[in-house]
PDB file of N, CA and C in Angstrom:
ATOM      1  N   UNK A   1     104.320 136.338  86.196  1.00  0.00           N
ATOM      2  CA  UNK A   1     104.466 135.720  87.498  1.00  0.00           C
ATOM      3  C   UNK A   1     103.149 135.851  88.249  1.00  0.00           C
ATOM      4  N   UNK A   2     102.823 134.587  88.741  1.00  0.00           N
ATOM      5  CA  UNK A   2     101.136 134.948  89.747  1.00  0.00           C
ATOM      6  C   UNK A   2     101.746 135.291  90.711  1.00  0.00           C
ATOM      7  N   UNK A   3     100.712 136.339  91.544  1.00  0.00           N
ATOM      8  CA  UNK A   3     100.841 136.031  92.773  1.00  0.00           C
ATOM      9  C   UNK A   3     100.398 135.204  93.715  1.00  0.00           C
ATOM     10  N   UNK A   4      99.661 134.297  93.355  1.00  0.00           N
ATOM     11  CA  UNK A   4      99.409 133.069  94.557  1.00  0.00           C
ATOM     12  C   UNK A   4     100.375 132.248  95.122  1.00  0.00           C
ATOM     13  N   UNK A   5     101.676 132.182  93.779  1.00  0.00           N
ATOM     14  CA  UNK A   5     103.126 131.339  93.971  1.00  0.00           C
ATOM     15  C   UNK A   5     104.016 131.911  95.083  1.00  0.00           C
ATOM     16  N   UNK A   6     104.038 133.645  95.379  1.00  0.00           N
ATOM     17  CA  UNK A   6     104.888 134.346  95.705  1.00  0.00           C
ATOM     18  C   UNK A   6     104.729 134.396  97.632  1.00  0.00           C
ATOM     19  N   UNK A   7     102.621 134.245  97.344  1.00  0.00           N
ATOM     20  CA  UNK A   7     102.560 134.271  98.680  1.00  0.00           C
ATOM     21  C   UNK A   7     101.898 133.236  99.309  1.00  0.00           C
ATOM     22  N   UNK A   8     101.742 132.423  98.792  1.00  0.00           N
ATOM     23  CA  UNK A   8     101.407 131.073  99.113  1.00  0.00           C
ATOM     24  C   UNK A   8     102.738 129.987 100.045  1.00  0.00           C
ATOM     25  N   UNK A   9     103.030 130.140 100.957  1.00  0.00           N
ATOM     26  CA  UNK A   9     104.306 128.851 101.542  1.00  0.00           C
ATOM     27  C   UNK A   9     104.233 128.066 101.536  1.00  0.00           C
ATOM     28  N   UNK A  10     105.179 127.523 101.179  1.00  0.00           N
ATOM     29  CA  UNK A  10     105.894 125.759 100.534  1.00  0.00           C
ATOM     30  C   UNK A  10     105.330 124.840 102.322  1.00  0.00           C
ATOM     31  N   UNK A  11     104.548 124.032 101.491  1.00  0.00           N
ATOM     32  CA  UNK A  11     104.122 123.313 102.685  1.00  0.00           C
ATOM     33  C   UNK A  11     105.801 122.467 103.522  1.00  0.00           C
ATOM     34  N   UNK A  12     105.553 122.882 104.850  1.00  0.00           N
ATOM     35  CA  UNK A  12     106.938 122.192 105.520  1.00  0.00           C
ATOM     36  C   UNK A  12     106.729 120.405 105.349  1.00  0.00           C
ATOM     37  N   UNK A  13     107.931 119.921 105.010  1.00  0.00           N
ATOM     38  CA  UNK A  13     108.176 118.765 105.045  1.00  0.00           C
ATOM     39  C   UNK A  13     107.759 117.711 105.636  1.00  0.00           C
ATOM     40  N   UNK A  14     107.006 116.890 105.528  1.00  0.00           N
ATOM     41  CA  UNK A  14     106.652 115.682 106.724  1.00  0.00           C
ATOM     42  C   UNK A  14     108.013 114.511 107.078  1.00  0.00           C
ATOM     43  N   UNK A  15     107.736 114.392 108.519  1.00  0.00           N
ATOM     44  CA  UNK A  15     109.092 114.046 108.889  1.00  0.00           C
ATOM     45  C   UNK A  15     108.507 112.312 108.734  1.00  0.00           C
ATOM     46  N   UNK A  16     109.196 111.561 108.413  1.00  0.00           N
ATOM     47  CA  UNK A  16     108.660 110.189 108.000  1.00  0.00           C
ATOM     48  C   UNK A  16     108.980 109.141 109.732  1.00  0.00           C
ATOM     49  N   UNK A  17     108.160 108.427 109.923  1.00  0.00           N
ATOM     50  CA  UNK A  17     107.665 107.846 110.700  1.00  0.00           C
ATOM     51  C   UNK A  17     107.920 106.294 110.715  1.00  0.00           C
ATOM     52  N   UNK A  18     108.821 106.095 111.856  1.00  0.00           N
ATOM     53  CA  UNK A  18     108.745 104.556 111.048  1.00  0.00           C
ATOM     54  C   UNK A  18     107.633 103.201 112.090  1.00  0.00           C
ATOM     55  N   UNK A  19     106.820 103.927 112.495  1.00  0.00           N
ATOM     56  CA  UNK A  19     105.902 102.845 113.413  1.00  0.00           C
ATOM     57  C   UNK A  19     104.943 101.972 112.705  1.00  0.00           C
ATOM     58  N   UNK A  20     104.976 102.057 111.564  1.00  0.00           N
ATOM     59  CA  UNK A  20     104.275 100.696 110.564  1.00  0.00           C
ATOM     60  C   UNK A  20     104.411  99.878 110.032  1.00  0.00           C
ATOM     61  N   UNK A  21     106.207  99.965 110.002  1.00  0.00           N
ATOM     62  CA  UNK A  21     107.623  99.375 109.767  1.00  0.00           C
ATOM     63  C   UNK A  21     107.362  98.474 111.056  1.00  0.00           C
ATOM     64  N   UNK A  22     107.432  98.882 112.025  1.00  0.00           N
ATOM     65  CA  UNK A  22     108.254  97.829 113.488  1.00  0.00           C
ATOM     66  C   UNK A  22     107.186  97.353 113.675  1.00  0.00           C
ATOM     67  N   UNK A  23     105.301  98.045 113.596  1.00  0.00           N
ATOM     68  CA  UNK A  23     104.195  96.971 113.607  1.00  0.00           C
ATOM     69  C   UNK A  23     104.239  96.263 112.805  1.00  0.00           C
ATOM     70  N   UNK A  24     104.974  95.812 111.652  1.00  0.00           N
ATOM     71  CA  UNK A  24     104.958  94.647 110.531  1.00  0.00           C
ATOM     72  C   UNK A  24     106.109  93.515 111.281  1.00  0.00           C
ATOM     73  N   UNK A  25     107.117  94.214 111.598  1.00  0.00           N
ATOM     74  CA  UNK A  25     108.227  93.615 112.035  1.00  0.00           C
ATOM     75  C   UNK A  25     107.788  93.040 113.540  1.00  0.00           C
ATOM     76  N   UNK A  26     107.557  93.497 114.409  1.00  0.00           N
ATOM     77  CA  UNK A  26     107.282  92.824 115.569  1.00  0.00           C
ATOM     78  C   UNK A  26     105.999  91.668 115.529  1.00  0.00           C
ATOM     79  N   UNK A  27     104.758  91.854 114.735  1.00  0.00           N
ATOM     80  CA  UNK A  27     103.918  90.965 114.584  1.00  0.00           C
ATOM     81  C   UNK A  27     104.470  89.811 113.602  1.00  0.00           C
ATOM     82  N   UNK A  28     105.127  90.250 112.800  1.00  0.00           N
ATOM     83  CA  UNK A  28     105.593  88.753 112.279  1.00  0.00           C
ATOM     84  C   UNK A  28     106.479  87.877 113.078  1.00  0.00           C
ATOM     85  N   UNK A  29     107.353  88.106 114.047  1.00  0.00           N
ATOM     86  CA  UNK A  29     107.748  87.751 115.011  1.00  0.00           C
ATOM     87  C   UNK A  29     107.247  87.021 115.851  1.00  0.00           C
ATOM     88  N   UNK A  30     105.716  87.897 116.452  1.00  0.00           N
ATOM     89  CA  UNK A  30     104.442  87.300 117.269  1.00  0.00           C
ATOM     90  C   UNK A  30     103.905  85.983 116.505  1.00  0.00           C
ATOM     91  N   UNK A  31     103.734  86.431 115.293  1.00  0.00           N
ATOM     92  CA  UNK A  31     102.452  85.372 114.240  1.00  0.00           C
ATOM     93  C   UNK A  31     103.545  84.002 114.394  1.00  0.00           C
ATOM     94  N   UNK A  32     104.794  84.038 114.305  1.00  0.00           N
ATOM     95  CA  UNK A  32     105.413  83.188 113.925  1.00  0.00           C
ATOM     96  C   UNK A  32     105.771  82.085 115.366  1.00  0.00           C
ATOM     97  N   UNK A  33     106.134  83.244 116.520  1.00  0.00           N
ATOM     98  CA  UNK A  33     105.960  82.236 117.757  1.00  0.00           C
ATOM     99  C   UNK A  33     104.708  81.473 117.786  1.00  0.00           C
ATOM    100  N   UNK A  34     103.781  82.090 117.829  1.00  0.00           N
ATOM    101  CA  UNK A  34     102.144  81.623 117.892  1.00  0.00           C
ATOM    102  C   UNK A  34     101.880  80.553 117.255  1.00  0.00           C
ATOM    103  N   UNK A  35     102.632  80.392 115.448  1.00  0.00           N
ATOM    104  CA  UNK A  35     102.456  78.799 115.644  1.00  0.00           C
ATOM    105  C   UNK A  35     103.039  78.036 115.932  1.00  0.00           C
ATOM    106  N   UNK A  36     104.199  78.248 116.538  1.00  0.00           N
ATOM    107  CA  UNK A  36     105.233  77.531 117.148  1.00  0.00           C
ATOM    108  C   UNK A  36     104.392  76.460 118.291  1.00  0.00           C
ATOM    109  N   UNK A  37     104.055  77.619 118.780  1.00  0.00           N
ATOM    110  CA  UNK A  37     103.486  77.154 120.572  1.00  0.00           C
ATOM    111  C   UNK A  37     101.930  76.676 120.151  1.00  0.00           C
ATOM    112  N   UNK A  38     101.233  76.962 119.054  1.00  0.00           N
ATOM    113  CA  UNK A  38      99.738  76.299 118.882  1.00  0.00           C
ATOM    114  C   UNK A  38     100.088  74.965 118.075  1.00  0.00           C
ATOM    115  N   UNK A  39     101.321  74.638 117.316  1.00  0.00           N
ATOM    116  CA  UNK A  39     101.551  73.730 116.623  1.00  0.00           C
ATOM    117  C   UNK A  39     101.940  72.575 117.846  1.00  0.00           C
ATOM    118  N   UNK A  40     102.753  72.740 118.900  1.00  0.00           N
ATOM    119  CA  UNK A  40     102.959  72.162 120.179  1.00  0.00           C
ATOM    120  C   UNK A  40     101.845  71.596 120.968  1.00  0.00           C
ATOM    121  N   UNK A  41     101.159  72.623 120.912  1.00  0.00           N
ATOM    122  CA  UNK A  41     100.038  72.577 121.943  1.00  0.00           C
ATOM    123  C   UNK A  41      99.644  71.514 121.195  1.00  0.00           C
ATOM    124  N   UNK A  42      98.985  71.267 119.973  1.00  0.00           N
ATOM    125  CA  UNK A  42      98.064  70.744 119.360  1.00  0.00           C
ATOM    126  C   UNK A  42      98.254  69.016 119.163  1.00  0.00           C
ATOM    127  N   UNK A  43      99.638  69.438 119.078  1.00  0.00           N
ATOM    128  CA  UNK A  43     100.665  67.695 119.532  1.00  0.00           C
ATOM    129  C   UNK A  43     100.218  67.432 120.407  1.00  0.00           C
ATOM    130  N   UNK A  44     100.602  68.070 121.541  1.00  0.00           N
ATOM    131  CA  UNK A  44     100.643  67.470 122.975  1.00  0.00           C
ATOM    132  C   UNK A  44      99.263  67.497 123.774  1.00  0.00           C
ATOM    133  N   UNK A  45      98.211  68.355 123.072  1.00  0.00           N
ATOM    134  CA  UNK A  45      96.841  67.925 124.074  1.00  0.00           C
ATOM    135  C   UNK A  45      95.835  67.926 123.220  1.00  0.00           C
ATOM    136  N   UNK A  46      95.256  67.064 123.814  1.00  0.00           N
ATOM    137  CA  UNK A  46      94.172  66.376 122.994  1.00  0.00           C
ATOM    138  C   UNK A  46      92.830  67.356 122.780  1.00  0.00           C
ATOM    139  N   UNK A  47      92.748  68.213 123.652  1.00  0.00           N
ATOM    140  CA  UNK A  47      91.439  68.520 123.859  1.00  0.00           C
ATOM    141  C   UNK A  47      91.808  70.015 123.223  1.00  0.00           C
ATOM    142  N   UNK A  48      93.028  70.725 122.471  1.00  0.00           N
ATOM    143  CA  UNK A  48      93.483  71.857 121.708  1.00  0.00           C
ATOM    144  C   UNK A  48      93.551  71.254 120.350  1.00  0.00           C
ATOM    145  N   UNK A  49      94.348  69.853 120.242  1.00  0.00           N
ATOM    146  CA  UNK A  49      93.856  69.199 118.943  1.00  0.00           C
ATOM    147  C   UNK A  49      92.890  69.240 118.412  1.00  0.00           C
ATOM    148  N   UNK A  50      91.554  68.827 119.180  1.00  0.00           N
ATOM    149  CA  UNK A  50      90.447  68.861 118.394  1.00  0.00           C
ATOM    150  C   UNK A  50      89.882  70.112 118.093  1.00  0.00           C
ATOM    151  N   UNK A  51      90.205  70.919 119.259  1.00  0.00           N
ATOM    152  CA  UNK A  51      89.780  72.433 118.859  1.00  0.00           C
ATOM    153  C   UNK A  51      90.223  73.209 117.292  1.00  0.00           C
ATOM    154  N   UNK A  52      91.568  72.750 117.429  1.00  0.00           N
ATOM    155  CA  UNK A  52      92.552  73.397 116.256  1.00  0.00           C
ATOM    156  C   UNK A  52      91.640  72.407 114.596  1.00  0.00           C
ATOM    157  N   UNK A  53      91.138  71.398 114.677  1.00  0.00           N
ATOM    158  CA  UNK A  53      90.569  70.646 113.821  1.00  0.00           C
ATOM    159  C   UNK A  53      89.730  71.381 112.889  1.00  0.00           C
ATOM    160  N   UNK A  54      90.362  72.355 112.021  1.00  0.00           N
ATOM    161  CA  UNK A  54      89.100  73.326 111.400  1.00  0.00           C
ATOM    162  C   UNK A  54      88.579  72.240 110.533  1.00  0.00           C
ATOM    163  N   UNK A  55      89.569  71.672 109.646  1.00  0.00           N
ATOM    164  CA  UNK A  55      89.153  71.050 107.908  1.00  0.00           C
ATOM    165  C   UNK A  55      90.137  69.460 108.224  1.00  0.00           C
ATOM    166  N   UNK A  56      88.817  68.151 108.646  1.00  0.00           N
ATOM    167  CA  UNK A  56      89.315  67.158 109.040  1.00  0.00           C
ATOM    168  C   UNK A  56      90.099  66.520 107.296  1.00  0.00           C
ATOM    169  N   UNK A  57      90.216  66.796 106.754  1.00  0.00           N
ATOM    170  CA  UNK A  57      91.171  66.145 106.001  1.00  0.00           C
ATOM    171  C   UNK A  57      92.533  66.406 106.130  1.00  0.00           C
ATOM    172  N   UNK A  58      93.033  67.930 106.555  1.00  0.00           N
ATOM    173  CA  UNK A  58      94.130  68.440 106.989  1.00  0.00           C
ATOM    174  C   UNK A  58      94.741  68.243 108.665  1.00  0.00           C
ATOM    175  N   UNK A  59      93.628  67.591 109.398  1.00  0.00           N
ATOM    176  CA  UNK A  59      93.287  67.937 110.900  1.00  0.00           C
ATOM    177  C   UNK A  59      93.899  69.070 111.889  1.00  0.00           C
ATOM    178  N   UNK A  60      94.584  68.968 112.815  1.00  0.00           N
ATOM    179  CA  UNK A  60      94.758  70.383 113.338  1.00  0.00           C
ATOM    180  C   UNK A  60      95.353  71.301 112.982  1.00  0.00           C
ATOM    181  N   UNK A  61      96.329  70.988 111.920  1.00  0.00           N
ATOM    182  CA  UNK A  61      97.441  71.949 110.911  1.00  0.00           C
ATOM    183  C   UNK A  61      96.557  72.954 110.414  1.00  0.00           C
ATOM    184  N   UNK A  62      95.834  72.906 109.890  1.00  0.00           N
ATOM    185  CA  UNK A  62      94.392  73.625 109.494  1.00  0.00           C
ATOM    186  C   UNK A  62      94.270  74.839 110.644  1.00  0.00           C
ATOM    187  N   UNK A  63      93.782  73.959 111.532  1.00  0.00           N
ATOM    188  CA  UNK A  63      93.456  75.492 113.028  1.00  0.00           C
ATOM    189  C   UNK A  63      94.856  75.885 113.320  1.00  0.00           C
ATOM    190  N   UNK A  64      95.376  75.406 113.226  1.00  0.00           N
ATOM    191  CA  UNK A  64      97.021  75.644 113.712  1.00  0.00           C
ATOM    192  C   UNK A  64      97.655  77.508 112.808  1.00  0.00           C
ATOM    193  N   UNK A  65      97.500  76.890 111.146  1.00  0.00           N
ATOM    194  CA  UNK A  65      98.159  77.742 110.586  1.00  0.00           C
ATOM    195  C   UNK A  65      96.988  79.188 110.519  1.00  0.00           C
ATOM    196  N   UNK A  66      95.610  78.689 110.503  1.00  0.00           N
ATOM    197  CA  UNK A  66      94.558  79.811 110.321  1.00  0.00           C
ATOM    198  C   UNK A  66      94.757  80.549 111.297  1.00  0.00           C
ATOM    199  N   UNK A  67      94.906  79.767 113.091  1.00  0.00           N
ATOM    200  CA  UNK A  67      94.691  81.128 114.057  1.00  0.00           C
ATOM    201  C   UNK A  67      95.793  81.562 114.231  1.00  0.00           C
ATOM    202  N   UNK A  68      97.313  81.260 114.064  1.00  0.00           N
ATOM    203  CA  UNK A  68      98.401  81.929 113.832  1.00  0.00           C
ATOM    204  C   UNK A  68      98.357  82.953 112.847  1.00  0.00           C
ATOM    205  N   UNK A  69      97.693  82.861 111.231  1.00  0.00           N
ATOM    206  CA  UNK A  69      97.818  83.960 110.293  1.00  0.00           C
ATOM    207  C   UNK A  69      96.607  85.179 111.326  1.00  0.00           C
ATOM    208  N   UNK A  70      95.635  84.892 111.718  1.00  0.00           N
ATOM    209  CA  UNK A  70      94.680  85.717 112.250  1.00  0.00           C
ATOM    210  C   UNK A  70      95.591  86.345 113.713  1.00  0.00           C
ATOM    211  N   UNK A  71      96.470  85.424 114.323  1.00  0.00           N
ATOM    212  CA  UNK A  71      97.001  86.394 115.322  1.00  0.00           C
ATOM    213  C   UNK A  71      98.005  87.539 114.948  1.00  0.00           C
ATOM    214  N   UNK A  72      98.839  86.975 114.052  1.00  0.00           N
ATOM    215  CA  UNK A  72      99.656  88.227 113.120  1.00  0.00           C
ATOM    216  C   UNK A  72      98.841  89.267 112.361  1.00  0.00           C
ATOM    217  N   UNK A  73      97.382  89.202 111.769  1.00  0.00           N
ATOM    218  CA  UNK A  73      97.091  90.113 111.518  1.00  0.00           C
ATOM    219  C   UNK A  73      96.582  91.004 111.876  1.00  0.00           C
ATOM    220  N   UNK A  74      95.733  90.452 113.027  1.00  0.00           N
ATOM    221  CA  UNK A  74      94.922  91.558 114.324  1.00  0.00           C
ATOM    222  C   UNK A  74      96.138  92.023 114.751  1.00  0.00           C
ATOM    223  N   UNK A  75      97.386  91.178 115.198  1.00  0.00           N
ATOM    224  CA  UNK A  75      98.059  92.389 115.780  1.00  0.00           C
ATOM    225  C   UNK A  75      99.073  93.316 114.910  1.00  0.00           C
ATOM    226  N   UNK A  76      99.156  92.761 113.682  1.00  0.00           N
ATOM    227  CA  UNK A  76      99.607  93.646 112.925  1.00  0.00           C
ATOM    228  C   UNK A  76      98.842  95.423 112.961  1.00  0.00           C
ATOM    229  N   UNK A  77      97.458  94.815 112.640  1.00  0.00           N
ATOM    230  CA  UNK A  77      96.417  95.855 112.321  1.00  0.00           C
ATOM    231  C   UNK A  77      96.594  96.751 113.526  1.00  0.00           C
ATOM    232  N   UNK A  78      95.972  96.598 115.079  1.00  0.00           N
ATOM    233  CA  UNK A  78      96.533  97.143 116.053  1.00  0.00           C
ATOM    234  C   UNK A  78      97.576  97.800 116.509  1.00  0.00           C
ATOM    235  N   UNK A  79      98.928  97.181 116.050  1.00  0.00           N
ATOM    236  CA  UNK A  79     100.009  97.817 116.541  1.00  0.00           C
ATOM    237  C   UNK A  79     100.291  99.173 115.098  1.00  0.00           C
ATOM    238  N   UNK A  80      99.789  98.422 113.945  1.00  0.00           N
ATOM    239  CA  UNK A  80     100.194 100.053 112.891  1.00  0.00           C
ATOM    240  C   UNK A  80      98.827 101.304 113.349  1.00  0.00           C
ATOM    241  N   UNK A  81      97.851 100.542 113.889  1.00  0.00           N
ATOM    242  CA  UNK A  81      96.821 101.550 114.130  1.00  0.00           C
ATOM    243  C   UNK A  81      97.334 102.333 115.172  1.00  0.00           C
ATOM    244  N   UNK A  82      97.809 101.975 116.653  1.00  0.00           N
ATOM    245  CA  UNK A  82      98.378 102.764 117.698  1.00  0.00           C
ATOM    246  C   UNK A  82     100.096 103.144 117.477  1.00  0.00           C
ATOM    247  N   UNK A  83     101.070 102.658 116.356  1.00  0.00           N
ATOM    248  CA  UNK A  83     101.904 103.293 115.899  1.00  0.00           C
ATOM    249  C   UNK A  83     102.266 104.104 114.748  1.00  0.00           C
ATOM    250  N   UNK A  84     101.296 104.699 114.116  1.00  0.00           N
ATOM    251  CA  UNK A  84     101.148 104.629 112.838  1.00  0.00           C
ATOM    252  C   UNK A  84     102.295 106.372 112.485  1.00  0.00           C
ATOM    253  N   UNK A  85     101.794 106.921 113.603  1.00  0.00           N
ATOM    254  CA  UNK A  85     102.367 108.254 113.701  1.00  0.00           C
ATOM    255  C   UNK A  85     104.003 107.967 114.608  1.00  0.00           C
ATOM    256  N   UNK A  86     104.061 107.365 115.056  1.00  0.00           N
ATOM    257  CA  UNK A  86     105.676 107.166 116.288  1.00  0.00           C
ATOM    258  C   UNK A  86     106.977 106.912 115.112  1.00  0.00           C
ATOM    259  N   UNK A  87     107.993 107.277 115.907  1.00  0.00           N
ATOM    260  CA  UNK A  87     109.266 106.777 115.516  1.00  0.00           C
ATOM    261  C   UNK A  87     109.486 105.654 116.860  1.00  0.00           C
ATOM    262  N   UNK A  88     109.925 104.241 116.425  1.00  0.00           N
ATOM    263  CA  UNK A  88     109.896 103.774 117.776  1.00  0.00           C
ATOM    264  C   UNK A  88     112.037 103.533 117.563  1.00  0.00           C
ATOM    265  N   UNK A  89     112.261 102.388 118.689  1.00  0.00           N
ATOM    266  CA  UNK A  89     114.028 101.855 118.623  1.00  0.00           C
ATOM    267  C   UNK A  89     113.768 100.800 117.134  1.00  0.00           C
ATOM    268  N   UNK A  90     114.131 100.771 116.556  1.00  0.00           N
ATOM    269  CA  UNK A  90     113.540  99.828 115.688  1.00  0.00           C
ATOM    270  C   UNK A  90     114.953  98.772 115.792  1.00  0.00           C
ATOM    271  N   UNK A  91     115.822  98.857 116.802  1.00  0.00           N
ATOM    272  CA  UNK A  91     116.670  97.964 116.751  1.00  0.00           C
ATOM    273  C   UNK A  91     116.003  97.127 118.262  1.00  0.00           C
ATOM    274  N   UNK A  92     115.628  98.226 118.951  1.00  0.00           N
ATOM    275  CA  UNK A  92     114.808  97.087 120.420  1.00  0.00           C
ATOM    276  C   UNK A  92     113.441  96.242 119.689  1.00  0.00           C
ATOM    277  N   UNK A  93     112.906  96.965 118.405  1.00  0.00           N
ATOM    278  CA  UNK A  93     111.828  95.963 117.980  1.00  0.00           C
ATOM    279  C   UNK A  93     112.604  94.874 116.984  1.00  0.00           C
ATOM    280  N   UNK A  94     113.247  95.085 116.133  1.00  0.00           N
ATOM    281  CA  UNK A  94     114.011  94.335 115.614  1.00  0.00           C
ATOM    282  C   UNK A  94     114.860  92.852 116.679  1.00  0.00           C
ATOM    283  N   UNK A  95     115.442  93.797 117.859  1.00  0.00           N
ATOM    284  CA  UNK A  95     115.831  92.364 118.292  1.00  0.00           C
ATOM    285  C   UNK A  95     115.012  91.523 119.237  1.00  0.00           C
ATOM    286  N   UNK A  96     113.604  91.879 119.351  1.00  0.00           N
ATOM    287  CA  UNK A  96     112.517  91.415 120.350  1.00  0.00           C
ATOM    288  C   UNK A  96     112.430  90.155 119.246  1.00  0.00           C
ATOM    289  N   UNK A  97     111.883  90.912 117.781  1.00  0.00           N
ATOM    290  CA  UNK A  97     111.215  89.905 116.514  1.00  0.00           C
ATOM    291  C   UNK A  97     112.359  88.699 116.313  1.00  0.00           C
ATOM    292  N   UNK A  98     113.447  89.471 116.360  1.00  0.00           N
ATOM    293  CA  UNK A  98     114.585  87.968 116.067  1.00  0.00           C
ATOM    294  C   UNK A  98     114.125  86.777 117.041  1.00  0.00           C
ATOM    295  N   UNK A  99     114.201  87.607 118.304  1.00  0.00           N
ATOM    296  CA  UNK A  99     114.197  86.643 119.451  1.00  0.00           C
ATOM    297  C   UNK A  99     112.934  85.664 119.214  1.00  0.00           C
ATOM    298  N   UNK A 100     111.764  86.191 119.082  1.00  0.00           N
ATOM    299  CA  UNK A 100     110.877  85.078 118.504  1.00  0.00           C
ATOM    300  C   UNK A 100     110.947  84.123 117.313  1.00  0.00           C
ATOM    301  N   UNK A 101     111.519  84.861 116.815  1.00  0.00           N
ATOM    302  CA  UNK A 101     111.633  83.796 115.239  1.00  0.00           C
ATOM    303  C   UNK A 101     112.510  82.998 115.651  1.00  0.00           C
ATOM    304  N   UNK A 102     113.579  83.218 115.997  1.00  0.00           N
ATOM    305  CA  UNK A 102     114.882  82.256 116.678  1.00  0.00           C
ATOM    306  C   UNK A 102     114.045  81.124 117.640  1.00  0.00           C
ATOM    307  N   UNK A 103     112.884  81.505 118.716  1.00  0.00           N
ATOM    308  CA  UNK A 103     112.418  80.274 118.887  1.00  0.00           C
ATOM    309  C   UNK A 103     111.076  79.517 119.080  1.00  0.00           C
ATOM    310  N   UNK A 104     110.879  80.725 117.798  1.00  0.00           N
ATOM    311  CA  UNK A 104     109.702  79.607 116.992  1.00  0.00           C
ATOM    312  C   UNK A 104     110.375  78.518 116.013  1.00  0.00           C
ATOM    313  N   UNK A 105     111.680  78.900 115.455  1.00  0.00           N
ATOM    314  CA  UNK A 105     112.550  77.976 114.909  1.00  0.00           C
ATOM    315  C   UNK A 105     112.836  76.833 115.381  1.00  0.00           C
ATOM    316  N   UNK A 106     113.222  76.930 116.781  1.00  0.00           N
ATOM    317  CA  UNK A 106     113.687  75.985 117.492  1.00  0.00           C
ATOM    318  C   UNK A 106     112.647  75.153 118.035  1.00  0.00           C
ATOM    319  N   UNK A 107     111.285  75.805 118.212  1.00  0.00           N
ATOM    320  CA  UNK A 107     110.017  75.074 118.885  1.00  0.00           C
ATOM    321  C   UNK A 107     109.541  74.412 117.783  1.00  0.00           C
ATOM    322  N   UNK A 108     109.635  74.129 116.600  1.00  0.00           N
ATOM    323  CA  UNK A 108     109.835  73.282 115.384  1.00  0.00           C
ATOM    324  C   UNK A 108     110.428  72.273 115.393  1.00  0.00           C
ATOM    325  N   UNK A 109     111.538  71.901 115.948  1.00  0.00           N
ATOM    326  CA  UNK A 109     112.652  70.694 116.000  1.00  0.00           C
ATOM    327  C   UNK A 109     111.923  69.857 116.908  1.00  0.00           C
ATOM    328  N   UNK A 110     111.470  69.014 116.649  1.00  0.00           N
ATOM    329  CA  UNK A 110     111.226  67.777 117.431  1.00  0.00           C
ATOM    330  C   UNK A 110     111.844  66.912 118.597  1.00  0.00           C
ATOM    331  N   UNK A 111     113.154  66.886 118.645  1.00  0.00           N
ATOM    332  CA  UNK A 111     113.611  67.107 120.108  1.00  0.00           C
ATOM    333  C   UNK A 111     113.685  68.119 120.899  1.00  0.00           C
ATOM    334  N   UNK A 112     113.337  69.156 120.630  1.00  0.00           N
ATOM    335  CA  UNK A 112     113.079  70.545 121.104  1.00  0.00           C
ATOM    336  C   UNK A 112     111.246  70.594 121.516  1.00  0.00           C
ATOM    337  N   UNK A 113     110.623  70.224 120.782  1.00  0.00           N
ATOM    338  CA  UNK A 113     109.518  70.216 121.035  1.00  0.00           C
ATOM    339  C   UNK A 113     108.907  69.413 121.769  1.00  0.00           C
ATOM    340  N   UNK A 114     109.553  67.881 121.463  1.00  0.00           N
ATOM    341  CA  UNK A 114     109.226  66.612 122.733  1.00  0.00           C
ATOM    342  C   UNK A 114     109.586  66.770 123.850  1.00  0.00           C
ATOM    343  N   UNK A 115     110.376  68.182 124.370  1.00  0.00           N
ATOM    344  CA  UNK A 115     110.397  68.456 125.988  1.00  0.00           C
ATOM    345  C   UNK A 115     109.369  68.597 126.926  1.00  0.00           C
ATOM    346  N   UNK A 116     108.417  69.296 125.852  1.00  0.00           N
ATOM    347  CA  UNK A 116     107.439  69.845 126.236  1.00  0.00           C
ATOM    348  C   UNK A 116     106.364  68.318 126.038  1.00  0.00           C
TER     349      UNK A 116
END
């Protein structure tokens, strides 16, 4: 028997964390409104259209889907960087993310969107 085993203590348990979980979950939520409302925008004004115009064979769908993936990932990156250690409600982040997806869904439908 060594003695390094006898007096050495069992490292205590790490308690698991779920704030990198709800930064995945709440930014996909975000990324997904974002193109809701840049896909809108880009319809309805001319002068965000051309902006959104990365690759004219695709025209604004192009800027549309690029700065939506870039807004989900900065804030992905951000929110696991300042939650990385937290336990957060993951049912208050969970039902924030529904709530966006529910109407980025709906900001998709074309009579829904021609309100605007």
């Amino acid at each position: 028997m060594s003695s390094q085993s006898a007096s050495t203590p069992k490292p205590a348990a790490q308690a698991m964390t779920n704030g990198s979980g709800a930064a995945a979950v709440l930014a996909a939520g975000v990324g997904s409104f974002s193109l809701a409302v840049l896909a809108i925008a880009s319809d309805k004004l001319p002068a965000i259209k051309s902006l959104m115009n990365f690759y004219r064979p695709t025209g604004p769908l192009s800027g549309v889907t690029t700065t939506a993936v870039f807004v989900w990932l900065m804030l992905w990156i951000v929110l696991r960087w300042r939650w990385r250690d937290r336990n957060l409600a993951m049912g208050r982040v969970g039902r924030v993310a529904l709530v966006l997806l529910v109407l980025s869904l709906l900001l998709t439908f074309p009579p829904i969107a021609d309100l605007f």
